[in-house]
PDB file of N, CA and C in Angstrom:
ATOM      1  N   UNK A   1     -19.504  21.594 -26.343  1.00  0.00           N
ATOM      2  CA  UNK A   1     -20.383  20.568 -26.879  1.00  0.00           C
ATOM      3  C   UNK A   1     -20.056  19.243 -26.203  1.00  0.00           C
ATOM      4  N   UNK A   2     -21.093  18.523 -25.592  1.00  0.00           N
ATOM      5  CA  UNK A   2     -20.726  17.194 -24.953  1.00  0.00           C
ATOM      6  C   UNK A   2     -20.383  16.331 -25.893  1.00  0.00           C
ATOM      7  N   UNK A   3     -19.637  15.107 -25.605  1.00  0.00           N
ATOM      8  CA  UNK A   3     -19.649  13.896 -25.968  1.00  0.00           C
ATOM      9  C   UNK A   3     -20.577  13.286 -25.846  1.00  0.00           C
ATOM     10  N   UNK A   4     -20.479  12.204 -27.655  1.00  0.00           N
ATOM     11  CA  UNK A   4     -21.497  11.157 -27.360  1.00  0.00           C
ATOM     12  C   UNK A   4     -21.427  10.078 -26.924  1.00  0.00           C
ATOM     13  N   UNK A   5     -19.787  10.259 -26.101  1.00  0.00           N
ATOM     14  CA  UNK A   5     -19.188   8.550 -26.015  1.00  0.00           C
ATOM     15  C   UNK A   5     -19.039   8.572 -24.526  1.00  0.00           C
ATOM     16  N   UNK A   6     -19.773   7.577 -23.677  1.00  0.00           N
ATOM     17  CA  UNK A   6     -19.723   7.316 -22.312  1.00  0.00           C
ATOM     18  C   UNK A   6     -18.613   7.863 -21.957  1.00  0.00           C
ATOM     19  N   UNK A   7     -18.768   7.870 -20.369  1.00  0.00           N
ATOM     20  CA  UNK A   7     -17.709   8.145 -19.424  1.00  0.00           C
ATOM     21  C   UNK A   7     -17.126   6.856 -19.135  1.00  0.00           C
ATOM     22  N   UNK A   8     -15.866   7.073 -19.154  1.00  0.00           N
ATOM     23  CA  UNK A   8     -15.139   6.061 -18.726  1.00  0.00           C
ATOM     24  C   UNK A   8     -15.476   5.904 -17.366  1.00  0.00           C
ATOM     25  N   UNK A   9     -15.796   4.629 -16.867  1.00  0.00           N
ATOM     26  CA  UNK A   9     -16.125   4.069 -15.966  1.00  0.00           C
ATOM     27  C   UNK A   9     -14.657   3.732 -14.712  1.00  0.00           C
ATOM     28  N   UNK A  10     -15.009   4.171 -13.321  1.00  0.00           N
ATOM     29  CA  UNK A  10     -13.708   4.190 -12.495  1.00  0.00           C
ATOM     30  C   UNK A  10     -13.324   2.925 -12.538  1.00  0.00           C
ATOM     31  N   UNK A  11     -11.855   3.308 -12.149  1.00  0.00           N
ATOM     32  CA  UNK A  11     -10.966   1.677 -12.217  1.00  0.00           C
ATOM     33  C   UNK A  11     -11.539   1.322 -11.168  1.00  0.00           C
ATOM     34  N   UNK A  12     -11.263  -0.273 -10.601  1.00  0.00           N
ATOM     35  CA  UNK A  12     -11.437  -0.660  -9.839  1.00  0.00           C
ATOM     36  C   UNK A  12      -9.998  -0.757  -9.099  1.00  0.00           C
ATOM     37  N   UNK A  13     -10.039  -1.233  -7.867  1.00  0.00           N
ATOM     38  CA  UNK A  13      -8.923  -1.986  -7.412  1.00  0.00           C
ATOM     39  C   UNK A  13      -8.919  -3.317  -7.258  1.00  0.00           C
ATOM     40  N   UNK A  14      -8.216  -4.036  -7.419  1.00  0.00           N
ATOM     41  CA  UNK A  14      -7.636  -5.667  -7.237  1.00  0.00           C
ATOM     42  C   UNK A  14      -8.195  -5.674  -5.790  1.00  0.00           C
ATOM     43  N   UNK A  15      -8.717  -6.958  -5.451  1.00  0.00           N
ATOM     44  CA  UNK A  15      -9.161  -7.131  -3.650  1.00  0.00           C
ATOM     45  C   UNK A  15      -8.122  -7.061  -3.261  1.00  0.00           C
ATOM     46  N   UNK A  16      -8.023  -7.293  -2.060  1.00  0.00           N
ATOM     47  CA  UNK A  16      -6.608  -7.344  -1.279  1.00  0.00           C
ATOM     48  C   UNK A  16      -6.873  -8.774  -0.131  1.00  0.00           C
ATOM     49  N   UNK A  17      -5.017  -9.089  -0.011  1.00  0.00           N
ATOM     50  CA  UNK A  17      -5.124 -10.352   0.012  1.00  0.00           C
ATOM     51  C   UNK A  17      -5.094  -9.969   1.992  1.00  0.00           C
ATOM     52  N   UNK A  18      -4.375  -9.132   2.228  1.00  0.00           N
ATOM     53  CA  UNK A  18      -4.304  -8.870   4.003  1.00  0.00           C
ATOM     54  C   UNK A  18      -4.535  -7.591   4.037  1.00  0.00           C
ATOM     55  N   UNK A  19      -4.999  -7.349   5.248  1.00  0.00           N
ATOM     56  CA  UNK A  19      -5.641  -5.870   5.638  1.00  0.00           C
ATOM     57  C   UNK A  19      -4.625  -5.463   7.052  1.00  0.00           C
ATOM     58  N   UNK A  20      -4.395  -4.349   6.313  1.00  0.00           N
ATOM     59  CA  UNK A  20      -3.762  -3.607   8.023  1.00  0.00           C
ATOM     60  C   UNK A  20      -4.459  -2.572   8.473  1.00  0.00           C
ATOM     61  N   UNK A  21      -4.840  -2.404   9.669  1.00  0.00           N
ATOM     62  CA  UNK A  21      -5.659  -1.573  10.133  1.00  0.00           C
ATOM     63  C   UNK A  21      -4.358  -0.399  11.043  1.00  0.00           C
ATOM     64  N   UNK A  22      -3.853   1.080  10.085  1.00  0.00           N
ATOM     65  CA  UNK A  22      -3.141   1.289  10.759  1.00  0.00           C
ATOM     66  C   UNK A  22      -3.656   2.918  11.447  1.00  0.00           C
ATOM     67  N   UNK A  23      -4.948   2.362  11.822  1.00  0.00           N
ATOM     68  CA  UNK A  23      -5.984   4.445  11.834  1.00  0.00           C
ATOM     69  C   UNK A  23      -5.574   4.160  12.805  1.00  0.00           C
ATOM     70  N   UNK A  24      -5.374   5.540  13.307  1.00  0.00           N
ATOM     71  CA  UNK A  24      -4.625   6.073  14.746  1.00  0.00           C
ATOM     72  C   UNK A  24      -3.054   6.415  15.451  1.00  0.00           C
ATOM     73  N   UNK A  25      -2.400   5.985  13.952  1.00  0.00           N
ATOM     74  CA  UNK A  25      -0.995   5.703  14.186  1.00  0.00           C
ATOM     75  C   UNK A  25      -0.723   6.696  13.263  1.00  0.00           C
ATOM     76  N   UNK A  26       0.746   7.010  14.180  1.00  0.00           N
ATOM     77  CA  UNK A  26       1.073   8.340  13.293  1.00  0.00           C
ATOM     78  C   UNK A  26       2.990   7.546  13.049  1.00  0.00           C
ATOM     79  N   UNK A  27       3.085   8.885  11.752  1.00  0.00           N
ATOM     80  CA  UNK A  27       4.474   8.587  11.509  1.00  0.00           C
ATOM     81  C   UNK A  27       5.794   8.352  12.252  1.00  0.00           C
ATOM     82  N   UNK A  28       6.565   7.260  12.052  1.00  0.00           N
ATOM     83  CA  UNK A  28       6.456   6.277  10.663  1.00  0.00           C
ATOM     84  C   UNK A  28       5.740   4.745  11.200  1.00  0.00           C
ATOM     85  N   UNK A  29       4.975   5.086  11.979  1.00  0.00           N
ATOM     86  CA  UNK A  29       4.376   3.469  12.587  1.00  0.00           C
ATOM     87  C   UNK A  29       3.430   3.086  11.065  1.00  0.00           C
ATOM     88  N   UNK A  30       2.582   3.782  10.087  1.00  0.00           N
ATOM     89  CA  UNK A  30       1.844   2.993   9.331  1.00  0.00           C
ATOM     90  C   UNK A  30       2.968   2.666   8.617  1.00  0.00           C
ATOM     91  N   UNK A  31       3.742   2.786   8.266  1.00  0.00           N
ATOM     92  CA  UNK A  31       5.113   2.550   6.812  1.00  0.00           C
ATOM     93  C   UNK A  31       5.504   1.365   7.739  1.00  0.00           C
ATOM     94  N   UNK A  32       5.919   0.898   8.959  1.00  0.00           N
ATOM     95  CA  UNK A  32       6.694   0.462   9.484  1.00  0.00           C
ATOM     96  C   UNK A  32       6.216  -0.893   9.625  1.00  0.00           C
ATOM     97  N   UNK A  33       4.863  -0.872  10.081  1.00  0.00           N
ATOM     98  CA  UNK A  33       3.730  -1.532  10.005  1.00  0.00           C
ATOM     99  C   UNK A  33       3.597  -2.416   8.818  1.00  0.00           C
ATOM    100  N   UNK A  34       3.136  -1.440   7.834  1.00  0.00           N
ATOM    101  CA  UNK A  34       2.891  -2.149   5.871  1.00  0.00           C
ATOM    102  C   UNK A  34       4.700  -2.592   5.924  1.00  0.00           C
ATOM    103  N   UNK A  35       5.423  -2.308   6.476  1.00  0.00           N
ATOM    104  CA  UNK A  35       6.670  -2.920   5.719  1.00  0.00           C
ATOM    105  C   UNK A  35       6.984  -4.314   6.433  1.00  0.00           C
ATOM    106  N   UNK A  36       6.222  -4.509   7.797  1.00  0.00           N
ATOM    107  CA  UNK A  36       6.396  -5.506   8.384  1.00  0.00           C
ATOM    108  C   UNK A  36       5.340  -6.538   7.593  1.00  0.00           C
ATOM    109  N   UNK A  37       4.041  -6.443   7.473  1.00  0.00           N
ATOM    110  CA  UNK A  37       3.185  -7.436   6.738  1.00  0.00           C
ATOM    111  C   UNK A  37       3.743  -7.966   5.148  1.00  0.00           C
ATOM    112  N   UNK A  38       4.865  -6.690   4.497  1.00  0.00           N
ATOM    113  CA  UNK A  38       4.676  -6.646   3.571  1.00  0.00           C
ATOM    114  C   UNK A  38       6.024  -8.230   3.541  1.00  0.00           C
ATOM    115  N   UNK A  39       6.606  -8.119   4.624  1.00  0.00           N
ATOM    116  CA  UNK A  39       7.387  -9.205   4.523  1.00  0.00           C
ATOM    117  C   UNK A  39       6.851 -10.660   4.418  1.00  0.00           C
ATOM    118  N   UNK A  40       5.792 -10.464   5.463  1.00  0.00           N
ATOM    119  CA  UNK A  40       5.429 -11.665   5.694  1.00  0.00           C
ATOM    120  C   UNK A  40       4.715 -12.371   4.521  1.00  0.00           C
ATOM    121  N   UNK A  41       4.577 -11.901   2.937  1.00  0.00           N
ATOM    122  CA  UNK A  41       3.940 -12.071   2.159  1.00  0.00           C
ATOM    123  C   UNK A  41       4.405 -12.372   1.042  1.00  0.00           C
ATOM    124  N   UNK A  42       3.753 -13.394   0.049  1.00  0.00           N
ATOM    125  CA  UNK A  42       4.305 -13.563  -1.380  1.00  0.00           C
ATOM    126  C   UNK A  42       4.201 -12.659  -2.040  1.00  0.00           C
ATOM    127  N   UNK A  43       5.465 -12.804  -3.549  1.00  0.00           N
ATOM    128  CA  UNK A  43       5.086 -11.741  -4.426  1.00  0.00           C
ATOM    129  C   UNK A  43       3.860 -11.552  -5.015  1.00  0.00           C
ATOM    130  N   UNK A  44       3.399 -10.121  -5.857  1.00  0.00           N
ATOM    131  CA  UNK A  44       1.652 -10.317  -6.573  1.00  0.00           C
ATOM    132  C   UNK A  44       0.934 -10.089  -5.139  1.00  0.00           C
ATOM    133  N   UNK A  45       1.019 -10.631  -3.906  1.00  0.00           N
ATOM    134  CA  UNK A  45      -0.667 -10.702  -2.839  1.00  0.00           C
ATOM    135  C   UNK A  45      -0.046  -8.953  -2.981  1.00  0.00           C
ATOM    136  N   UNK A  46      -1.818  -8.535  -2.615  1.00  0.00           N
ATOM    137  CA  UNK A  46      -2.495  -7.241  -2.336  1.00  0.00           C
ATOM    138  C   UNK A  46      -2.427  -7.065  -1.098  1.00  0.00           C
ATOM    139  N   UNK A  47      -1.896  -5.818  -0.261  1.00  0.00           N
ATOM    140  CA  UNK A  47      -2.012  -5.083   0.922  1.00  0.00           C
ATOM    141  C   UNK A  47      -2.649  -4.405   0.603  1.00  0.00           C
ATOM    142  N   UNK A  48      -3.967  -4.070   1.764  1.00  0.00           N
ATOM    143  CA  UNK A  48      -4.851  -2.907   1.818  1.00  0.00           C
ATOM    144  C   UNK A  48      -4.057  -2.301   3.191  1.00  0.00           C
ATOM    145  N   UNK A  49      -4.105  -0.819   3.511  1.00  0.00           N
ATOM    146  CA  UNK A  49      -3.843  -0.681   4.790  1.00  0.00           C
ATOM    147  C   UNK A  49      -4.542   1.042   5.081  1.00  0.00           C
ATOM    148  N   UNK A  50      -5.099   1.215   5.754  1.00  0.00           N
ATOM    149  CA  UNK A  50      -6.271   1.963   6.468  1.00  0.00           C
ATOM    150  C   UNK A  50      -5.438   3.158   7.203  1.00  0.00           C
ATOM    151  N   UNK A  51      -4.855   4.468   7.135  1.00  0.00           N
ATOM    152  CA  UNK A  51      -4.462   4.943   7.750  1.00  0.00           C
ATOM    153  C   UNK A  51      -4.783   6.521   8.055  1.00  0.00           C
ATOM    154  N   UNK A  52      -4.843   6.484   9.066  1.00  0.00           N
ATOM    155  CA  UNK A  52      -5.465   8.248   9.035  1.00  0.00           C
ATOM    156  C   UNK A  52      -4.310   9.161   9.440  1.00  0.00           C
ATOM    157  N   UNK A  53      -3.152   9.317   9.308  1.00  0.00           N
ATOM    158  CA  UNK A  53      -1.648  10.020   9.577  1.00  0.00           C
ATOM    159  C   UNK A  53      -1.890  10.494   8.188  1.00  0.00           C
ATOM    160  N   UNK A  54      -2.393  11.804   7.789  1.00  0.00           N
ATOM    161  CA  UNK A  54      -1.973  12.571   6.726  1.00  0.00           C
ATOM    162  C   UNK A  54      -0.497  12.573   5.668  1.00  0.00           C
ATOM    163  N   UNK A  55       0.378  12.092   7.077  1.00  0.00           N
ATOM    164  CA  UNK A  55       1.943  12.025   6.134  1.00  0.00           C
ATOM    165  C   UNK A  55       1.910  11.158   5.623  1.00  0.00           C
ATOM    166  N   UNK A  56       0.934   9.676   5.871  1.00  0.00           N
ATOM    167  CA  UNK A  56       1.425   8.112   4.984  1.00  0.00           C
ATOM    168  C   UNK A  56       0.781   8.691   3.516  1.00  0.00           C
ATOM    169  N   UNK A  57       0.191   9.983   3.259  1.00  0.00           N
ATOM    170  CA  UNK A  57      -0.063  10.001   1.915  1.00  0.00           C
ATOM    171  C   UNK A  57       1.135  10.404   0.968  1.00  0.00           C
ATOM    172  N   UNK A  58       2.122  10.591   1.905  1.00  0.00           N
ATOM    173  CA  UNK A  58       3.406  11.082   1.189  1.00  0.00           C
ATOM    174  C   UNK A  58       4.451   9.833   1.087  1.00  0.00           C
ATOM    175  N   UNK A  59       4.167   9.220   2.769  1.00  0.00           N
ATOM    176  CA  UNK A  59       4.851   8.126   2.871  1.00  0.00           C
ATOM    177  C   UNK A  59       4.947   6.769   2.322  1.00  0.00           C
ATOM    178  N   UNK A  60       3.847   6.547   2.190  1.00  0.00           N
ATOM    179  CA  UNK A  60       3.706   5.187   1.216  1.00  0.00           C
ATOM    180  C   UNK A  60       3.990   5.101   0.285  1.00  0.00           C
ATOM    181  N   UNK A  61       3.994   5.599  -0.748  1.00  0.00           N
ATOM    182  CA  UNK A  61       4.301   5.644  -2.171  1.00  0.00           C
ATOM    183  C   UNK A  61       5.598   5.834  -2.317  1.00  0.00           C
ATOM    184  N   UNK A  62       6.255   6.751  -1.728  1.00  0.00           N
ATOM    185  CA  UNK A  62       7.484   6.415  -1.166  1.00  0.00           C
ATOM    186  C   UNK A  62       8.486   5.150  -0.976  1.00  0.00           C
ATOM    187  N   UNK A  63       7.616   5.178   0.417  1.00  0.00           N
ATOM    188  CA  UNK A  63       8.378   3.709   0.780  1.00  0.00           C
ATOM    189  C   UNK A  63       8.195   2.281  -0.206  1.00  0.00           C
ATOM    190  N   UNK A  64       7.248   2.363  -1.210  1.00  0.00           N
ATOM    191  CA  UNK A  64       6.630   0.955  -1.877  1.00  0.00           C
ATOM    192  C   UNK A  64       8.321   1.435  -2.794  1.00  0.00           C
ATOM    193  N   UNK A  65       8.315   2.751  -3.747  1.00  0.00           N
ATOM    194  CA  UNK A  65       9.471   2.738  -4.814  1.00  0.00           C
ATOM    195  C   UNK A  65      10.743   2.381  -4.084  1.00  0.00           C
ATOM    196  N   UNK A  66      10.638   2.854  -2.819  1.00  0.00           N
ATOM    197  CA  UNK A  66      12.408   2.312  -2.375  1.00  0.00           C
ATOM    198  C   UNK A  66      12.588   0.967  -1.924  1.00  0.00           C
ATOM    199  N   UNK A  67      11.579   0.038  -1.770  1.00  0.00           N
ATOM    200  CA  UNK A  67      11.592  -1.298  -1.345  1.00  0.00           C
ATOM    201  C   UNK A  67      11.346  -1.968  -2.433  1.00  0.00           C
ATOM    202  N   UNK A  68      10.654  -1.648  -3.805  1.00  0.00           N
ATOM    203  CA  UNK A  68      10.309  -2.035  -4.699  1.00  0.00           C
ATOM    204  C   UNK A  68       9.536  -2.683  -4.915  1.00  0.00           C
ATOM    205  N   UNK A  69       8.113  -2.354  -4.098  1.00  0.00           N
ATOM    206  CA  UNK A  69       6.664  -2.554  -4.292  1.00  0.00           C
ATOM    207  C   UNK A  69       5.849  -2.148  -5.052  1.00  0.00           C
ATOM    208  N   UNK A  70       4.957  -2.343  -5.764  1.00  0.00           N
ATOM    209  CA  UNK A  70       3.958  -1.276  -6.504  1.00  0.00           C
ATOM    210  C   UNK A  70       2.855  -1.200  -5.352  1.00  0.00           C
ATOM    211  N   UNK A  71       3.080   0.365  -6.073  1.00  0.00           N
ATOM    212  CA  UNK A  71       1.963   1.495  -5.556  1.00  0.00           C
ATOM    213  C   UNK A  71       0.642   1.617  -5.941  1.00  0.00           C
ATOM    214  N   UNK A  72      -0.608   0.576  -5.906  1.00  0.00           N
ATOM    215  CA  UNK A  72      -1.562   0.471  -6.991  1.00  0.00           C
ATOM    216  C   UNK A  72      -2.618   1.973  -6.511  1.00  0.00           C
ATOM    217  N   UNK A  73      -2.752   2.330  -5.523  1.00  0.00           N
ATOM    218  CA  UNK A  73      -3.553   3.812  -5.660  1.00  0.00           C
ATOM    219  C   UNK A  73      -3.793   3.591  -4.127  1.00  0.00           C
ATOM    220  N   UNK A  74      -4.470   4.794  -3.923  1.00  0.00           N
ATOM    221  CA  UNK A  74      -5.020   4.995  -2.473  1.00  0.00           C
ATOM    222  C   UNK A  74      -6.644   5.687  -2.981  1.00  0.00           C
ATOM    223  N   UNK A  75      -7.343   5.582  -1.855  1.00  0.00           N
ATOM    224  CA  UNK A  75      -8.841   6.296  -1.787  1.00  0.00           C
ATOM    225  C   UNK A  75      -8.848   6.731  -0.678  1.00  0.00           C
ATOM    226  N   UNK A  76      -9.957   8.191  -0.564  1.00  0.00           N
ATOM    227  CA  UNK A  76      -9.954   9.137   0.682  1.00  0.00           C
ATOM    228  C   UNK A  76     -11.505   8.355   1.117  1.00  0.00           C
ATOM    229  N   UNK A  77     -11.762   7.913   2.348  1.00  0.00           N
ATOM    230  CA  UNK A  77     -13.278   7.994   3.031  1.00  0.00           C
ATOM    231  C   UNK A  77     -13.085   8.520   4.266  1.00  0.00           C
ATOM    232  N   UNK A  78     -13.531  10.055   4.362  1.00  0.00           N
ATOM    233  CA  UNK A  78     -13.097  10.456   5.169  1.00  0.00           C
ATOM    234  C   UNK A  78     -12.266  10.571   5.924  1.00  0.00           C
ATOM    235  N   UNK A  79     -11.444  10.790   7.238  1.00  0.00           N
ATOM    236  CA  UNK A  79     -10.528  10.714   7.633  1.00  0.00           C
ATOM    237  C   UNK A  79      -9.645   9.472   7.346  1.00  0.00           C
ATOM    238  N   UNK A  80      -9.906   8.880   6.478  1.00  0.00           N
ATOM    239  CA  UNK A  80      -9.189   7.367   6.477  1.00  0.00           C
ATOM    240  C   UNK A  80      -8.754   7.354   4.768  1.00  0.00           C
ATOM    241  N   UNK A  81      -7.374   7.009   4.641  1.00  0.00           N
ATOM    242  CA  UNK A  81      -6.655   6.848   3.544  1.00  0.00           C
ATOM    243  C   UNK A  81      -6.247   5.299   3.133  1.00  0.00           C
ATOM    244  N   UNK A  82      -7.285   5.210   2.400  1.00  0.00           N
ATOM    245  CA  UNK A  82      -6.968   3.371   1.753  1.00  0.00           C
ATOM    246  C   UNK A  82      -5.543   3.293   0.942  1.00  0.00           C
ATOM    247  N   UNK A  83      -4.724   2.385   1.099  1.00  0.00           N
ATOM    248  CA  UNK A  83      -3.797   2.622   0.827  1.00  0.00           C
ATOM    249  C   UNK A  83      -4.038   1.025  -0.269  1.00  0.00           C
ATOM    250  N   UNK A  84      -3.389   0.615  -1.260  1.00  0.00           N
ATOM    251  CA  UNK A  84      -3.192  -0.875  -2.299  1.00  0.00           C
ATOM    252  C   UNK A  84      -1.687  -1.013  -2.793  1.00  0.00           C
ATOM    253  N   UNK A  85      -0.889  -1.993  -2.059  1.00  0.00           N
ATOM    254  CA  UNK A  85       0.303  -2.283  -2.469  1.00  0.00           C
ATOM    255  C   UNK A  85       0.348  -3.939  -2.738  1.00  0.00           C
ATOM    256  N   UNK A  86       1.260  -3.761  -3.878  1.00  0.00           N
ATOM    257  CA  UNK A  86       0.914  -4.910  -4.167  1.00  0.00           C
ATOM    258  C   UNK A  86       2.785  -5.771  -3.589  1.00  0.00           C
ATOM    259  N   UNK A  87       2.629  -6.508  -2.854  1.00  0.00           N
ATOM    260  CA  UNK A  87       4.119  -7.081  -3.078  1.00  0.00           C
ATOM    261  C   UNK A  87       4.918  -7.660  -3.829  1.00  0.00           C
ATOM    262  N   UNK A  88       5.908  -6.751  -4.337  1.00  0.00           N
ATOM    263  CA  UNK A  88       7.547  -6.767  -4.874  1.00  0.00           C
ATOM    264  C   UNK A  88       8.086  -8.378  -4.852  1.00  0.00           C
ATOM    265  N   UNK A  89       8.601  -8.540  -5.985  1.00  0.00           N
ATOM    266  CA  UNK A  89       9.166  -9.784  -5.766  1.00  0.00           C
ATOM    267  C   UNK A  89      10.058 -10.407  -4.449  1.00  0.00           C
ATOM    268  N   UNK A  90      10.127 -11.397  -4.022  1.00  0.00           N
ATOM    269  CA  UNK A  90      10.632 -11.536  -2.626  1.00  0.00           C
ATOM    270  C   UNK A  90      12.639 -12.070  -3.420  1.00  0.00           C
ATOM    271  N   UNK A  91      12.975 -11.073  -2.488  1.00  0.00           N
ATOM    272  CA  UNK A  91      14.646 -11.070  -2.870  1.00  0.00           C
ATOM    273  C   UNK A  91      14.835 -11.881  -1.068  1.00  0.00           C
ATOM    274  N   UNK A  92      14.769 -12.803  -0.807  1.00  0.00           N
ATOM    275  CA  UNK A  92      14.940 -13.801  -0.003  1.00  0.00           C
ATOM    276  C   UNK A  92      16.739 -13.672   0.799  1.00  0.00           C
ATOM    277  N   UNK A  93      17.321 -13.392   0.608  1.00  0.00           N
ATOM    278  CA  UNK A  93      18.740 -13.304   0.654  1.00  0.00           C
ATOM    279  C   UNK A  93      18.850 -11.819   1.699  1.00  0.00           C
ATOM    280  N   UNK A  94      18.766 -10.973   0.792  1.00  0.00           N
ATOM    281  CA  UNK A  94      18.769  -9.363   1.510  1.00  0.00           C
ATOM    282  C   UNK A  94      17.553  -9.263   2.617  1.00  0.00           C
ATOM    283  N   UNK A  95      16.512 -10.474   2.696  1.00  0.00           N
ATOM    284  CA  UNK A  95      14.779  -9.987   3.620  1.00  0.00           C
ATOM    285  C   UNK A  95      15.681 -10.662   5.016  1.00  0.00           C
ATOM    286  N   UNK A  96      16.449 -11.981   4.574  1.00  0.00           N
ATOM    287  CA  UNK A  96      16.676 -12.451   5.941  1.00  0.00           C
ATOM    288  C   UNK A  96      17.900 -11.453   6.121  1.00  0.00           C
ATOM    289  N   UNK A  97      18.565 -11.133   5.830  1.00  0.00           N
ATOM    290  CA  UNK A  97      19.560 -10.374   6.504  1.00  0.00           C
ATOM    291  C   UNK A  97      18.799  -9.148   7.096  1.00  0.00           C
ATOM    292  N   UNK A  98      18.412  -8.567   6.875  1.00  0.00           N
ATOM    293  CA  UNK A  98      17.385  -7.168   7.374  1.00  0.00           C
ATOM    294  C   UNK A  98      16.435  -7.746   8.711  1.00  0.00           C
ATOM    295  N   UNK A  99      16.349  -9.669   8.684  1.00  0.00           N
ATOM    296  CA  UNK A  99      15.448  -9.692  10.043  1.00  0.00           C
ATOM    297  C   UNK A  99      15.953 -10.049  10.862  1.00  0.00           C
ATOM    298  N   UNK A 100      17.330 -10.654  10.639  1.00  0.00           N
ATOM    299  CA  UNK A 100      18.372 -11.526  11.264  1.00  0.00           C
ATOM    300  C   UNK A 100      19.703 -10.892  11.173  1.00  0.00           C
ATOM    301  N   UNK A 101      20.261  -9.799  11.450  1.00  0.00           N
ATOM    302  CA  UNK A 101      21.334  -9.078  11.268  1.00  0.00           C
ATOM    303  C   UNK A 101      22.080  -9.524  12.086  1.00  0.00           C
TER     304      UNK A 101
END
């Protein structure tokens, strides 16, 4: 028997504040890539990043929990995997040592 109560309507995603275009690159260049923009950025801004390497669907989500980014979702359009991270608070201390060793 159906419901009489609408369908929940799809989430949206938050816009995104920089776009990485990483189709064509294979592992670990899109991770390596989103981890380089992800520096260059305040906490809260939105990364979108575009990747068609089948493994960044394993890899990203990944890499956001061990750097301590959120993982806001990905979408499939065809060969291309939208990826939404949002950036992790900036720990300023440990970012310059990692660029400046």
């Amino acid at each position: 028997m159906p419901s009489d109560s609408p369908a929940s309507p799809p989430q949206e995603m938050p816009p995104a504040d920089v776009f990485l275009d990483a189709r064509g690159l294979n592992c670990p260049l899109p991770v390596l890539k989103a981890r380089k923009k992800l520096l260059g950025m305040r906490g809260g801004q939105i990364l979108e990043v575009a990747a068609t390497d089948p493994v960044a669907v394993i890899d990203m989500p990944h890499f956001c929990a061990e750097a301590g980014h959120d993982f806001l979702g990905k979408r499939q359009e065809g060969p291309v995997t939208y990826f939404r991270i949002a950036r992790g608070p900036v720990r300023q201390a440990r970012e310059d040592e990692e660029l400046n060793p």
